[in-house]
PDB file of N, CA and C in Angstrom:
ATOM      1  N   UNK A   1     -72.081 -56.014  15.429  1.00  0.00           N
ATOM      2  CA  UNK A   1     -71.312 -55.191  16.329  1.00  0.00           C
ATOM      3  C   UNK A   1     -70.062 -55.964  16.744  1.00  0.00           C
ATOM      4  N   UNK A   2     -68.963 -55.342  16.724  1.00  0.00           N
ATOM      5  CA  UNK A   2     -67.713 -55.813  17.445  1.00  0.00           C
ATOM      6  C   UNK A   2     -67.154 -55.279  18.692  1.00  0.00           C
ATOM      7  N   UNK A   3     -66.844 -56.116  19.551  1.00  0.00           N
ATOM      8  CA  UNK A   3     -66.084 -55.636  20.704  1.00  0.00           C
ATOM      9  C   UNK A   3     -64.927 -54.804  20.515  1.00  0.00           C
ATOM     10  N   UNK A   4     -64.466 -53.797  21.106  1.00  0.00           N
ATOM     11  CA  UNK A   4     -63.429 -53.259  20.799  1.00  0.00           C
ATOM     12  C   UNK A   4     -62.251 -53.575  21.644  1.00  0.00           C
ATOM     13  N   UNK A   5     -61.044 -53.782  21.177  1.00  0.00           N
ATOM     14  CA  UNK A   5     -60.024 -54.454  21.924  1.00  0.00           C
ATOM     15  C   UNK A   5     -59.575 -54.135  23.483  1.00  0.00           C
ATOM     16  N   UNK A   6     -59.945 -52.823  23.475  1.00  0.00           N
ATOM     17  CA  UNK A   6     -59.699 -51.976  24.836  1.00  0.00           C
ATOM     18  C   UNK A   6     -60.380 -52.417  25.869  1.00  0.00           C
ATOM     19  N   UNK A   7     -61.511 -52.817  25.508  1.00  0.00           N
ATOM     20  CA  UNK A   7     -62.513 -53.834  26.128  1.00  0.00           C
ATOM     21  C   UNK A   7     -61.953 -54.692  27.588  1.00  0.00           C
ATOM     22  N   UNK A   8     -60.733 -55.570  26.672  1.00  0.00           N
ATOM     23  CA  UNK A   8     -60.681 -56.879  27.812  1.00  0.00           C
ATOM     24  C   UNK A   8     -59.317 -56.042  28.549  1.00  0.00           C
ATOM     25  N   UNK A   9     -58.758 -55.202  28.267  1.00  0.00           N
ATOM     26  CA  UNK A   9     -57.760 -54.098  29.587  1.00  0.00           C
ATOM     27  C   UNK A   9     -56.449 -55.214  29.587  1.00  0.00           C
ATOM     28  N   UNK A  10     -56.019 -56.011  28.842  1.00  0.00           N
ATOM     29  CA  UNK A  10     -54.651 -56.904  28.872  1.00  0.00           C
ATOM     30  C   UNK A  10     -54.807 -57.749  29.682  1.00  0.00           C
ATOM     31  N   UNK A  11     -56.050 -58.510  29.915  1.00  0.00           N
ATOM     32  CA  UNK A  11     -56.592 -59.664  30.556  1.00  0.00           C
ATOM     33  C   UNK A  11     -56.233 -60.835  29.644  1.00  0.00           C
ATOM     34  N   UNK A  12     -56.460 -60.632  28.165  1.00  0.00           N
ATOM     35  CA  UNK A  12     -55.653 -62.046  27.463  1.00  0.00           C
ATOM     36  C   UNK A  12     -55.095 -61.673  27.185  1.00  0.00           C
ATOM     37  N   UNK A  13     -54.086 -62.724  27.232  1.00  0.00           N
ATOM     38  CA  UNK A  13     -52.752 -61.950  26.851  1.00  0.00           C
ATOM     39  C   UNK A  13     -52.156 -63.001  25.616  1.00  0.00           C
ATOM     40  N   UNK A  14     -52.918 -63.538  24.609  1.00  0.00           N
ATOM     41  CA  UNK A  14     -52.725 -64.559  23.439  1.00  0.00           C
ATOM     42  C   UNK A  14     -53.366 -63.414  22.065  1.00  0.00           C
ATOM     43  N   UNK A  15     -52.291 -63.985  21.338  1.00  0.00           N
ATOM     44  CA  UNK A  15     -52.571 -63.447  20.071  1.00  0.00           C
ATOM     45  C   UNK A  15     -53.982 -63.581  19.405  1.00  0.00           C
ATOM     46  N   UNK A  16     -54.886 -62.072  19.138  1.00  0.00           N
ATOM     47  CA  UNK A  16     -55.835 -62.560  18.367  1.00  0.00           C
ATOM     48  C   UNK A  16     -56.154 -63.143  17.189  1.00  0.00           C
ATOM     49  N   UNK A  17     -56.784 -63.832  16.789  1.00  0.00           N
ATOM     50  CA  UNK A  17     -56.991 -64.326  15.477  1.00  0.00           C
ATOM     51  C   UNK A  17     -58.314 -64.262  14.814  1.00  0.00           C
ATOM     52  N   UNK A  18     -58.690 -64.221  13.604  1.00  0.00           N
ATOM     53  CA  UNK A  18     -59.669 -64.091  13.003  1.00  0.00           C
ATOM     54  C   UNK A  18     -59.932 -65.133  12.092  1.00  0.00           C
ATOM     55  N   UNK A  19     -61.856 -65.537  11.798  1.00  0.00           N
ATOM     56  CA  UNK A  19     -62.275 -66.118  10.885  1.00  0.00           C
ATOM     57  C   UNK A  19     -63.442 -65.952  10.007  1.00  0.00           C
ATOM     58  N   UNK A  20     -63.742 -64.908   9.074  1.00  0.00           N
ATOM     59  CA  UNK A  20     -64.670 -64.349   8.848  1.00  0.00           C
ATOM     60  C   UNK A  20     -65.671 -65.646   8.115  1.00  0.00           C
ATOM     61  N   UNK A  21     -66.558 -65.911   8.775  1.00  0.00           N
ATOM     62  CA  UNK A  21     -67.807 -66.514   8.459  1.00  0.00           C
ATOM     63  C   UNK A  21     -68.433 -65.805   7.310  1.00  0.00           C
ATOM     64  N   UNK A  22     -69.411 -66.499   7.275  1.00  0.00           N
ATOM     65  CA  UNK A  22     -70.660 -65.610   6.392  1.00  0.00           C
ATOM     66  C   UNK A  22     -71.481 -65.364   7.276  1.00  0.00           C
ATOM     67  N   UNK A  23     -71.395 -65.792   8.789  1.00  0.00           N
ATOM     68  CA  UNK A  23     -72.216 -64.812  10.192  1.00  0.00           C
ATOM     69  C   UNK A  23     -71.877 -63.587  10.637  1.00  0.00           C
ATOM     70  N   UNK A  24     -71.087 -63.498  10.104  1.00  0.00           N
ATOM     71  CA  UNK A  24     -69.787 -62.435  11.336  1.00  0.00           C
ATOM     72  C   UNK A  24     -68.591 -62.828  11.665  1.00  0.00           C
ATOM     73  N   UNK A  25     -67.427 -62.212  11.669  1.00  0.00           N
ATOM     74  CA  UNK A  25     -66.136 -61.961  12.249  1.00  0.00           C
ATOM     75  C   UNK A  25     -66.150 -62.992  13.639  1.00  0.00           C
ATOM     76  N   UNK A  26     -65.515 -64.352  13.466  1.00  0.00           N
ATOM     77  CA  UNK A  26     -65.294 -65.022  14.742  1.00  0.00           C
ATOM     78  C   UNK A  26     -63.792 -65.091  15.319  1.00  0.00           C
ATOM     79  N   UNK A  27     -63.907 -64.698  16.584  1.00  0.00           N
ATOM     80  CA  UNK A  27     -62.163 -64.501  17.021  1.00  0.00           C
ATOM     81  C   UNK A  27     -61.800 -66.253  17.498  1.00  0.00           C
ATOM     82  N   UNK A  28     -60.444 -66.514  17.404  1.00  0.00           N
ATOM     83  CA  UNK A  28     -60.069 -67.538  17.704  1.00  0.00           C
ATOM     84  C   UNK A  28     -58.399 -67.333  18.468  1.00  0.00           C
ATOM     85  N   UNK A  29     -57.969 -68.516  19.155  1.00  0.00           N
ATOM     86  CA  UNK A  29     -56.909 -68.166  20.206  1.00  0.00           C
ATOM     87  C   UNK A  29     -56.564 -69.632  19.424  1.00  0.00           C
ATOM     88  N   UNK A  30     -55.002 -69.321  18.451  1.00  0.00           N
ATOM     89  CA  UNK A  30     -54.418 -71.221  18.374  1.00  0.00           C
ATOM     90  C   UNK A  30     -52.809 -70.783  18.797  1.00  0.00           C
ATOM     91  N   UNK A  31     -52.111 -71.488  19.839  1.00  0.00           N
ATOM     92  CA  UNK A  31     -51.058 -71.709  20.710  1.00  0.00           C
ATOM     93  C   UNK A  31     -51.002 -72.787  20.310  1.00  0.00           C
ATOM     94  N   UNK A  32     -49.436 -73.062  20.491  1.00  0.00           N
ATOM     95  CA  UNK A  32     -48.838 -74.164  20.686  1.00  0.00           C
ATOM     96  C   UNK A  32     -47.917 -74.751  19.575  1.00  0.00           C
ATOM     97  N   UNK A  33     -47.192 -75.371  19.203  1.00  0.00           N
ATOM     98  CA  UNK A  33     -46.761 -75.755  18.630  1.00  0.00           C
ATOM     99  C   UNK A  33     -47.387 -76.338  17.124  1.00  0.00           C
ATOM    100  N   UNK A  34     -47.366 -75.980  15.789  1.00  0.00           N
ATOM    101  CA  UNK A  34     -48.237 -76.301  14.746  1.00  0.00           C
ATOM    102  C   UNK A  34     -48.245 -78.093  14.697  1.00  0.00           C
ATOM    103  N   UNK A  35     -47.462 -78.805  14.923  1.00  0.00           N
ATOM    104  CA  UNK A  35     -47.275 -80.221  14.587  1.00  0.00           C
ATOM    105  C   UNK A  35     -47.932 -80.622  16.264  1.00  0.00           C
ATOM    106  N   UNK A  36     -48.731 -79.936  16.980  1.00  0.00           N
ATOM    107  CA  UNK A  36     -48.766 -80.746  18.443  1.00  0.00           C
ATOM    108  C   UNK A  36     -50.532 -81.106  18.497  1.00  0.00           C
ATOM    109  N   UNK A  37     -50.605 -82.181  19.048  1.00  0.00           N
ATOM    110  CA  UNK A  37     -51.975 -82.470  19.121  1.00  0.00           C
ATOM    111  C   UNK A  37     -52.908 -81.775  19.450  1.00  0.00           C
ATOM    112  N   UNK A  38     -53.947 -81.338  18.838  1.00  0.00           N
ATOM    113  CA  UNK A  38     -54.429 -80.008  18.986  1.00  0.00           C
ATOM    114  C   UNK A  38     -55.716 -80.438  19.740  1.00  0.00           C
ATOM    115  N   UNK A  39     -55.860 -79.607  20.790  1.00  0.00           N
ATOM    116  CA  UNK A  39     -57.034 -79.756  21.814  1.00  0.00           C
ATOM    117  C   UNK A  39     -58.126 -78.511  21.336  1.00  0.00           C
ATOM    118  N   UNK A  40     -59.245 -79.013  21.070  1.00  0.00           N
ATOM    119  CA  UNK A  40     -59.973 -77.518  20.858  1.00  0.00           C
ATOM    120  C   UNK A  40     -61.263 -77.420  21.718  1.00  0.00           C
ATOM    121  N   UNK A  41     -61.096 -75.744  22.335  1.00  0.00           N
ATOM    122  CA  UNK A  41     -61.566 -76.104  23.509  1.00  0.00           C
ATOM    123  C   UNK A  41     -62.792 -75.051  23.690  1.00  0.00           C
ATOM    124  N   UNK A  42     -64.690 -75.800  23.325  1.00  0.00           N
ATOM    125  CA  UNK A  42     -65.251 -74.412  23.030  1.00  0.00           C
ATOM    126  C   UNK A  42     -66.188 -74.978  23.995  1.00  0.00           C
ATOM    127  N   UNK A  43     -66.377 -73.472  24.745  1.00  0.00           N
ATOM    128  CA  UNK A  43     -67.427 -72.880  25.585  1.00  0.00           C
ATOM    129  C   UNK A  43     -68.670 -72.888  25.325  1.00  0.00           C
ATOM    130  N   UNK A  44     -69.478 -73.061  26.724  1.00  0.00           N
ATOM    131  CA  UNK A  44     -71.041 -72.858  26.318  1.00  0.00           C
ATOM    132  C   UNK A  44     -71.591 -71.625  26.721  1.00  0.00           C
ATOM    133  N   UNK A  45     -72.545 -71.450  26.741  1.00  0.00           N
ATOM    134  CA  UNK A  45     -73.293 -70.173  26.740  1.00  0.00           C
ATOM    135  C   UNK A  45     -73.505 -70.114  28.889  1.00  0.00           C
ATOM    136  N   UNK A  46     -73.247 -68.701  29.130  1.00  0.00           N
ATOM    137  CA  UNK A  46     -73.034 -67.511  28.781  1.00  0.00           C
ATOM    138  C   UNK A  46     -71.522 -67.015  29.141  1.00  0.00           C
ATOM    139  N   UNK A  47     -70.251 -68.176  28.259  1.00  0.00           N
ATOM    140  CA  UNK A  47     -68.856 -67.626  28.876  1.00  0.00           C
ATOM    141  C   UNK A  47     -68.339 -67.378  27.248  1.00  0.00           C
ATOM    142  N   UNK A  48     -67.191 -67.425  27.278  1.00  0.00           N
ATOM    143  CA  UNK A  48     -66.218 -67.196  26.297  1.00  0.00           C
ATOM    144  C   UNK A  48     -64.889 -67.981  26.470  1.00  0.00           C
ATOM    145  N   UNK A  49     -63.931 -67.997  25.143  1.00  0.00           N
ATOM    146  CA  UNK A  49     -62.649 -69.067  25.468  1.00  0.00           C
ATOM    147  C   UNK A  49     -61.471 -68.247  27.063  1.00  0.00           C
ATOM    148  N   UNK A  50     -62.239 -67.112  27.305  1.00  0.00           N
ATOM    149  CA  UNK A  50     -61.270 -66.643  28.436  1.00  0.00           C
ATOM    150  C   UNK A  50     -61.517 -67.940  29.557  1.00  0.00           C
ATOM    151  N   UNK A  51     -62.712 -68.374  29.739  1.00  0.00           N
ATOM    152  CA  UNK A  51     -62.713 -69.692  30.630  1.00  0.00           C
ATOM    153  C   UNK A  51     -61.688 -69.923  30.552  1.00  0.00           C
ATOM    154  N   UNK A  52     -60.723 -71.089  29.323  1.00  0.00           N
ATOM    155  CA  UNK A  52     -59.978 -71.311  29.574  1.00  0.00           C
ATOM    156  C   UNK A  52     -58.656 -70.522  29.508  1.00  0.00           C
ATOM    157  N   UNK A  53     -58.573 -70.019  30.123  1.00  0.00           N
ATOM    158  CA  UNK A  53     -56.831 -68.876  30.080  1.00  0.00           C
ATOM    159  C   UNK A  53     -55.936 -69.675  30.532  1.00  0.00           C
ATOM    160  N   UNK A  54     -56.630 -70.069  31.726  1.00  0.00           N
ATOM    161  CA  UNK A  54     -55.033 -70.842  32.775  1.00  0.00           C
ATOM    162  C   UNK A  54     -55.085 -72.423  32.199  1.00  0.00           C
ATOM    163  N   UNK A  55     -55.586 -72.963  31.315  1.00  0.00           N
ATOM    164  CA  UNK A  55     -55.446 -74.252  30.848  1.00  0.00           C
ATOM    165  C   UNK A  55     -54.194 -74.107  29.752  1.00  0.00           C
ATOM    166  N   UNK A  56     -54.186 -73.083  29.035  1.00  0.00           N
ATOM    167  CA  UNK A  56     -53.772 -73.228  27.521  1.00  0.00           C
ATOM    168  C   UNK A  56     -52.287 -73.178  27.890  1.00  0.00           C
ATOM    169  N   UNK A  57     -51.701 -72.227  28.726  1.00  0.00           N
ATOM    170  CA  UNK A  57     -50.379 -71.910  28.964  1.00  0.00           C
ATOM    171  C   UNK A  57     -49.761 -73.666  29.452  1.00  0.00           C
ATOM    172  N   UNK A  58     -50.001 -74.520  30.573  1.00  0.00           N
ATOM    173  CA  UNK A  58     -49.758 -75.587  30.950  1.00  0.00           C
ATOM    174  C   UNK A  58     -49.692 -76.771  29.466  1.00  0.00           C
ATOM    175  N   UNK A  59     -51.333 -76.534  28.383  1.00  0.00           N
ATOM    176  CA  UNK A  59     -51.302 -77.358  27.452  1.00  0.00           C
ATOM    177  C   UNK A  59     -50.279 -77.330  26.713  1.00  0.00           C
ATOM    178  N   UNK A  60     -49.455 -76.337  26.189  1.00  0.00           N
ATOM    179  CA  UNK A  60     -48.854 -75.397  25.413  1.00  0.00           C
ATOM    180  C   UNK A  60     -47.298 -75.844  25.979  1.00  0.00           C
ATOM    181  N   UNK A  61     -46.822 -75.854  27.550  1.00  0.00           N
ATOM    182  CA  UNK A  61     -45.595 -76.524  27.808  1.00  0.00           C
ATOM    183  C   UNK A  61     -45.777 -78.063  27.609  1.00  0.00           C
ATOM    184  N   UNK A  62     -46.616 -78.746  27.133  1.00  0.00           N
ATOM    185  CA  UNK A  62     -47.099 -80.113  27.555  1.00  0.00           C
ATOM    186  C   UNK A  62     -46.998 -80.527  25.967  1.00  0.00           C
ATOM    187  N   UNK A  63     -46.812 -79.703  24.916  1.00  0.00           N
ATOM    188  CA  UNK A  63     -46.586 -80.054  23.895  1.00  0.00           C
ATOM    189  C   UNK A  63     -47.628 -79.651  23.204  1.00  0.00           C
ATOM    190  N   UNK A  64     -49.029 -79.835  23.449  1.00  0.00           N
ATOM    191  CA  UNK A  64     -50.315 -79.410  22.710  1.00  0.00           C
ATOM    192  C   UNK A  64     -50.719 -78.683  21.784  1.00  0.00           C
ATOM    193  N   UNK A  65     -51.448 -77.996  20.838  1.00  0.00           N
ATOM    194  CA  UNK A  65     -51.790 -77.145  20.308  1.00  0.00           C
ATOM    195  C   UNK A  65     -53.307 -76.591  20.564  1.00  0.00           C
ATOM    196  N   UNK A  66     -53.388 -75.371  21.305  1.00  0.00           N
ATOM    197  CA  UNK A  66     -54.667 -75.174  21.855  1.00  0.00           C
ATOM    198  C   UNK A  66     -55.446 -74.404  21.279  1.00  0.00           C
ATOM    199  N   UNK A  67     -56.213 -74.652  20.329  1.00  0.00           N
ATOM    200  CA  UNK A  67     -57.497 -73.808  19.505  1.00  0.00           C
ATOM    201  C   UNK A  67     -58.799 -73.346  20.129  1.00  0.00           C
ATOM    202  N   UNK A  68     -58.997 -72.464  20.976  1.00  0.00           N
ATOM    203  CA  UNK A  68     -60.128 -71.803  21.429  1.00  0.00           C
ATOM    204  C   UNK A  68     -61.378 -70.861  20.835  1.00  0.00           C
ATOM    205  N   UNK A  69     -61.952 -71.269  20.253  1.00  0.00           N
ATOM    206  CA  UNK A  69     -62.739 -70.022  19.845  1.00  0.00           C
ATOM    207  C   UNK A  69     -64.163 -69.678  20.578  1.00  0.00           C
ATOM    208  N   UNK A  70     -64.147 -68.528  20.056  1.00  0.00           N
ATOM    209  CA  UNK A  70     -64.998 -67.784  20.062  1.00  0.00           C
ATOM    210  C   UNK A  70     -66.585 -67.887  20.108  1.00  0.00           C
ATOM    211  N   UNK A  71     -67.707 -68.536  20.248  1.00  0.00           N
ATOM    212  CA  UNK A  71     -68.898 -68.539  19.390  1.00  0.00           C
ATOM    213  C   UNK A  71     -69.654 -67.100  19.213  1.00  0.00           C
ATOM    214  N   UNK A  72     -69.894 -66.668  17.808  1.00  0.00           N
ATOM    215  CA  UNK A  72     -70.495 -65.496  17.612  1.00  0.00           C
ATOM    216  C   UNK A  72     -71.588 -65.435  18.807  1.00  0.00           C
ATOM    217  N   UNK A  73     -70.878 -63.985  18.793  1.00  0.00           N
ATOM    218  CA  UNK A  73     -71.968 -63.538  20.207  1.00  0.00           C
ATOM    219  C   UNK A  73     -71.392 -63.338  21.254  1.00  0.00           C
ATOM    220  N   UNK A  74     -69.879 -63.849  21.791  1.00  0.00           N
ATOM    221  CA  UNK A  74     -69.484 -64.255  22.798  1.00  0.00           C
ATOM    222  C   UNK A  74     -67.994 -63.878  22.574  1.00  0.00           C
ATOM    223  N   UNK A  75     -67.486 -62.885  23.720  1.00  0.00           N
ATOM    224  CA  UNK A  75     -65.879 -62.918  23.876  1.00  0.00           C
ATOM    225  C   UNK A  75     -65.807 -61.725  23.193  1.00  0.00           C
ATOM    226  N   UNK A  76     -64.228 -62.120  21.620  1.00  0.00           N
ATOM    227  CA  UNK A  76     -64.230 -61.386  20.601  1.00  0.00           C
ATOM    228  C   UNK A  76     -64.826 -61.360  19.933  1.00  0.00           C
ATOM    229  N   UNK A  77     -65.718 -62.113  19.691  1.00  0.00           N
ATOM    230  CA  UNK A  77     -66.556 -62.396  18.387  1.00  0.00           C
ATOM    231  C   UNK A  77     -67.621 -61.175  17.814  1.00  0.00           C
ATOM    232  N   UNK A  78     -67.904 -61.149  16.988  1.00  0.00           N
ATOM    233  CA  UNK A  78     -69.004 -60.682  16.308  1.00  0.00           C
ATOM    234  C   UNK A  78     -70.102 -60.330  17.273  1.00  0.00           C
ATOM    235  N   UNK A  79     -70.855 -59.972  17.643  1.00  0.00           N
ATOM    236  CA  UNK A  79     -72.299 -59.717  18.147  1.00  0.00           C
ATOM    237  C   UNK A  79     -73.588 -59.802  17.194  1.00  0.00           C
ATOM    238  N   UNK A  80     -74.104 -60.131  16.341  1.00  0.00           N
ATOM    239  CA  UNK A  80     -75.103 -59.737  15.128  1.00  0.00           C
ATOM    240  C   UNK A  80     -76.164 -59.437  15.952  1.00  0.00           C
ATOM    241  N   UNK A  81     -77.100 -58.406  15.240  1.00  0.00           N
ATOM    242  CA  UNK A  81     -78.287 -58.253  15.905  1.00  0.00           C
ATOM    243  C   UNK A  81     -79.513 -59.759  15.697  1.00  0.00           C
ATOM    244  N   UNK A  82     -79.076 -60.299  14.812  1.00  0.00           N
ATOM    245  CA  UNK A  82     -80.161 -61.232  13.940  1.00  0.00           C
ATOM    246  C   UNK A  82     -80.444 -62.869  15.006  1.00  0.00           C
ATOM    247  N   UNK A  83     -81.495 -62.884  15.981  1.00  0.00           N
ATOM    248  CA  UNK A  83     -81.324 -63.656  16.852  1.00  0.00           C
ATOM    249  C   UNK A  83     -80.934 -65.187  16.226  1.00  0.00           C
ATOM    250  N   UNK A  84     -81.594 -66.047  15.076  1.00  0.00           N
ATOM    251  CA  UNK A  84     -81.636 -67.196  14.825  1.00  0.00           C
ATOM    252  C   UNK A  84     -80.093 -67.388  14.610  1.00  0.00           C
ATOM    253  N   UNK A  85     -78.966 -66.533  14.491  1.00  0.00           N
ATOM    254  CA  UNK A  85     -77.503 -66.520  14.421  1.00  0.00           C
ATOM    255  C   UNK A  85     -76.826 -67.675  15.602  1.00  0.00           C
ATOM    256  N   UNK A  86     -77.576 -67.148  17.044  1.00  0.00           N
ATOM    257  CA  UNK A  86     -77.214 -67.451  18.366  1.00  0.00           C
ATOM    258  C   UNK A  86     -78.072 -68.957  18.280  1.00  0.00           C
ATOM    259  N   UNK A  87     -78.241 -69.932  17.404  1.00  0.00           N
ATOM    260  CA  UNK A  87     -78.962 -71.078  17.945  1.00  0.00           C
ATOM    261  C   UNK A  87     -77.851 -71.711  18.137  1.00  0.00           C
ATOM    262  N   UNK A  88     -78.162 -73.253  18.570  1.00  0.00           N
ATOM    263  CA  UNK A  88     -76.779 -74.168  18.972  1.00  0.00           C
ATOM    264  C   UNK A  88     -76.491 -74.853  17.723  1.00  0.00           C
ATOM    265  N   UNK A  89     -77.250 -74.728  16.781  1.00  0.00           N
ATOM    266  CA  UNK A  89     -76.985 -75.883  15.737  1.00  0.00           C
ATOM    267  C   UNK A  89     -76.136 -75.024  14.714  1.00  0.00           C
ATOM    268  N   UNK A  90     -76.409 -73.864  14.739  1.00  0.00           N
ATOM    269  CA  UNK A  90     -75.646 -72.357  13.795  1.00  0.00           C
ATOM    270  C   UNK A  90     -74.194 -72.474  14.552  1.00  0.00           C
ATOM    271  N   UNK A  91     -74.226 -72.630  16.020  1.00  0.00           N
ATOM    272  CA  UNK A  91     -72.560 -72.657  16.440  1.00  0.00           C
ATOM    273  C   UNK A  91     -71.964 -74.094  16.087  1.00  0.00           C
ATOM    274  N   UNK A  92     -72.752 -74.767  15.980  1.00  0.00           N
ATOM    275  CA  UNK A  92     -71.795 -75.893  15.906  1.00  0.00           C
ATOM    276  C   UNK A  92     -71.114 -76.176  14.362  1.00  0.00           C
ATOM    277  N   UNK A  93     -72.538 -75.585  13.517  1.00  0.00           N
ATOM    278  CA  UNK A  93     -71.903 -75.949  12.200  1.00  0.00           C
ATOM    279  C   UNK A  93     -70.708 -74.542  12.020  1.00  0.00           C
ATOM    280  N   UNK A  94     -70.550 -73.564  12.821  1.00  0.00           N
ATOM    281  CA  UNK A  94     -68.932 -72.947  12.608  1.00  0.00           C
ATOM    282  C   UNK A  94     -67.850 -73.293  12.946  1.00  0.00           C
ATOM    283  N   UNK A  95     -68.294 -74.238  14.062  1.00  0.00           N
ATOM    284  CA  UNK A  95     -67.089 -75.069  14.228  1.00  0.00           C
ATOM    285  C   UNK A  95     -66.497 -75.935  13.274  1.00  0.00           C
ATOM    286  N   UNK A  96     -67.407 -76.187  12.180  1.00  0.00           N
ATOM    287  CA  UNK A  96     -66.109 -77.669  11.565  1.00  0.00           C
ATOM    288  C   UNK A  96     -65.360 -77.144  10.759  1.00  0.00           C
TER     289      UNK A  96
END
C-alpha cells in the first residue's frame, strides 16, 4: 500500500524522491548541495524523516547535503502487508 500525496496537506515541503527496493517503493528527501558533506538522517520506529524538517533547511544553508529516508512502513514509504519486511535488520540492510 502507498500513501497518497494528499495525505501530508503541504506539510513537507522538499522534493519527493524515490527508490524502488525489491520490498517496496522507499521515499527519500536529498537537499543540499551535490558536492556537500552529506548527513543522512534515519528515524526510528514509530516516526518518519518529517522528524527532521526544521534540521535540513539550517543543514542545507550550512553547506551540507541532507539525505533522509524513509523506512518501509513509515512516512512516504511503501506500507507491505508482509510483517518480517518491518524487522530492524531488513531496514538497515536498505539503507546501504
Amino acid at each position: 500500500m502507498a500513501t497518497k500525496d494528499w495525505t501530508f496537506g503541504g506539510t513537507w515541503p522538499y522534493e519527493p524522491r524515490w527508490y524502488d527496493s525489491p520490498d517496496g517503493r522507499l521515499h527519500y528527501v536529498d537537499e543540499g548541495p551535490r558536492d556537500g558533506k552529506p548527513v543522512v538522517m534515519a528515524h526510528g520506529n514509530p516516526t518518519w524523516g518529517y522528524l527532521y524538517r526544521n534540521f535540513i533547511p539550517a543543514l542545507v544553508d550550512a553547506g551540507y547535503r541532507c539525505i533522509v529516508p524513509d523506512h518501509l512502513g513509515f512516512g512516504r514509504s511503501d506500507k507491505p502487508d508482509e510483517a518480517e519486511l518491518y524487522q530492524v535488520p531488513r531496514h538497515a540492510r536498505r539503507l546501504e
